[in-house]
C-alpha atoms as a PDB file:
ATOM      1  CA  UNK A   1     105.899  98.948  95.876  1.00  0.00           C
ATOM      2  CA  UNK A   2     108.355  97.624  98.523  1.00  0.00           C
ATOM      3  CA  UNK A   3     110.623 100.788  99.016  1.00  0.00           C
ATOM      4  CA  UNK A   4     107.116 102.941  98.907  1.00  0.00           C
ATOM      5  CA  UNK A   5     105.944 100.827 102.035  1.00  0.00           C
ATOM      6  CA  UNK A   6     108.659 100.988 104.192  1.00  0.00           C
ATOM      7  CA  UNK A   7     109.471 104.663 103.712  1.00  0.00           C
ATOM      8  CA  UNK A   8     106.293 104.979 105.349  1.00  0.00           C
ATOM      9  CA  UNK A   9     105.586 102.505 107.729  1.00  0.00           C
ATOM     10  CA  UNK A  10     106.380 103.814 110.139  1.00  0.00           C
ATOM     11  CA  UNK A  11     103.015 106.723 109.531  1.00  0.00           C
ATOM     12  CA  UNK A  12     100.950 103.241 110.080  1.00  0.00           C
ATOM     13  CA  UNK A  13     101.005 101.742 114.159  1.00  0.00           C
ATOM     14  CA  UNK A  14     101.117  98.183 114.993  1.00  0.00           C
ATOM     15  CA  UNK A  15      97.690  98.838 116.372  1.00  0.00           C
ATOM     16  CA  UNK A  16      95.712  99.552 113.248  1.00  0.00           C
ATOM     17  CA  UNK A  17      97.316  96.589 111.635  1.00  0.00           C
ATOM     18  CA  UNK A  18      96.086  94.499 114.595  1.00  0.00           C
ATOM     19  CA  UNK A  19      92.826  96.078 114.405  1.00  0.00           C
ATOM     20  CA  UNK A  20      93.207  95.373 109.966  1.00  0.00           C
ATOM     21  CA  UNK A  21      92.619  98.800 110.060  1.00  0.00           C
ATOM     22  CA  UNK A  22      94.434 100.028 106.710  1.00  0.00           C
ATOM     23  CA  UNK A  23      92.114 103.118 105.629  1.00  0.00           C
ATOM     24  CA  UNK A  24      94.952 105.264 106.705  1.00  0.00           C
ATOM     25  CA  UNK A  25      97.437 103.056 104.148  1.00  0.00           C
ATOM     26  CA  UNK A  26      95.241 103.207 101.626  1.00  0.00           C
ATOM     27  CA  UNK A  27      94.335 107.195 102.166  1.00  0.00           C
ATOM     28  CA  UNK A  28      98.285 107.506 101.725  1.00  0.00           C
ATOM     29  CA  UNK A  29      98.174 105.116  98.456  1.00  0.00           C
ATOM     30  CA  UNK A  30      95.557 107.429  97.318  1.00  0.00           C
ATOM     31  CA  UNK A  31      96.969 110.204  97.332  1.00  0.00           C
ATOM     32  CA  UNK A  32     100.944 109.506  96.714  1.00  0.00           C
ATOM     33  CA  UNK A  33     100.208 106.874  94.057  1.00  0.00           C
ATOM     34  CA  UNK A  34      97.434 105.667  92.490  1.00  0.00           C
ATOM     35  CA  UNK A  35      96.186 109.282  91.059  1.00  0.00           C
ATOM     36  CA  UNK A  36      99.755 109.820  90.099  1.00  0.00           C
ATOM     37  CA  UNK A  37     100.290 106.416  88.083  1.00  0.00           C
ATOM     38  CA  UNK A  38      98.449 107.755  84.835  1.00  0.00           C
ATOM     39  CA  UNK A  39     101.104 110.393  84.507  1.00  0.00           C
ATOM     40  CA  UNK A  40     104.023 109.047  85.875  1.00  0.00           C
ATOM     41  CA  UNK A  41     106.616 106.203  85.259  1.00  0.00           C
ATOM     42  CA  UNK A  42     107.082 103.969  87.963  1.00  0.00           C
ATOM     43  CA  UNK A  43     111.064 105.314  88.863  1.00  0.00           C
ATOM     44  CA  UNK A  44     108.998 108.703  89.101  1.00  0.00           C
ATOM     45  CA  UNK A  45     106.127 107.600  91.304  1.00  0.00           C
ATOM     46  CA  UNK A  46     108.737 105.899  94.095  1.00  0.00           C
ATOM     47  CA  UNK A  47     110.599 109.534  93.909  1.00  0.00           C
ATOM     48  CA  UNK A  48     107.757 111.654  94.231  1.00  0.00           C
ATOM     49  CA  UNK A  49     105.970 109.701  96.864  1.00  0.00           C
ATOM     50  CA  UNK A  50     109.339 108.810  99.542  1.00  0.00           C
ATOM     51  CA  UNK A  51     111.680 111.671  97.713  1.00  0.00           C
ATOM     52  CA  UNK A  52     114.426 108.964  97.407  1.00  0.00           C
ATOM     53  CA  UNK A  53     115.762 106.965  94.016  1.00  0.00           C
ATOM     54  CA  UNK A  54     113.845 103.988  93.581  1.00  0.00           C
ATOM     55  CA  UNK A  55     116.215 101.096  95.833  1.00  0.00           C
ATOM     56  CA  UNK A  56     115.960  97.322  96.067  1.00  0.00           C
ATOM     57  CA  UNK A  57     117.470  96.825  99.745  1.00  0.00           C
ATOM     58  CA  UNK A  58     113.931  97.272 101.054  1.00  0.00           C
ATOM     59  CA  UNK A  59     112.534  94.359  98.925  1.00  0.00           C
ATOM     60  CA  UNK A  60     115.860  92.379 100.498  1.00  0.00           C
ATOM     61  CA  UNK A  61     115.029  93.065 103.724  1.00  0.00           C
ATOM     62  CA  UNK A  62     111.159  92.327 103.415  1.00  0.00           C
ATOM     63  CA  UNK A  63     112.323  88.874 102.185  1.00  0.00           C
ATOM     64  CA  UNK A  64     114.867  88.637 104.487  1.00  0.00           C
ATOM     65  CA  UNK A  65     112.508  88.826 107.184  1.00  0.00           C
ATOM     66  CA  UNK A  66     110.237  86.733 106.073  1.00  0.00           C
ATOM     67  CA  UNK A  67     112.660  83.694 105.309  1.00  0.00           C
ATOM     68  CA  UNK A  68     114.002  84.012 108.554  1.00  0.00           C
ATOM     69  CA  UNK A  69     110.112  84.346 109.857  1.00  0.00           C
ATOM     70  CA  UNK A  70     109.011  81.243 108.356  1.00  0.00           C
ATOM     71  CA  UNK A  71     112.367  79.395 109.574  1.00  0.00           C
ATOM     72  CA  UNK A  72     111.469  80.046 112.806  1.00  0.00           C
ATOM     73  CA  UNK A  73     107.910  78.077 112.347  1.00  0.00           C
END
């Protein structure tokens, strides 16, 4: 999920991403969501894993970015 990713980017540097380096990203998946998702709703995995309500700006801003991204190609 969007808002699930960047609540926590910031745990994941620029360097591992270079490097495709994602075992820390998927350690956090892991353990904040995919054991969870066989007891939980989806509302209820986004608020236990960032402690927030589950909110669409981040998906906005992803796509944002990424329009503006590919406008600039």
């Amino acid at each position: 999920t969007f808002s699930n990713f960047f609540k926590t980017k910031s745990k994941f540097s620029n360097n591992s991403k270079r490097k495709k380096d994602f075992s820390s990203l998927l350690n956090w998946l892991r353990q904040n969501v995919h054991w969870k998702g066989k007891f939980y709703s989806v509302e209820e995995l986004i608020r236990l894993a960032t402690n927030t309500d589950p909110d669409s700006s981040y998906l906005v801003q992803y796509l944002e970015n990424k329009i503006i991204e590919l406008e600039s190609i």
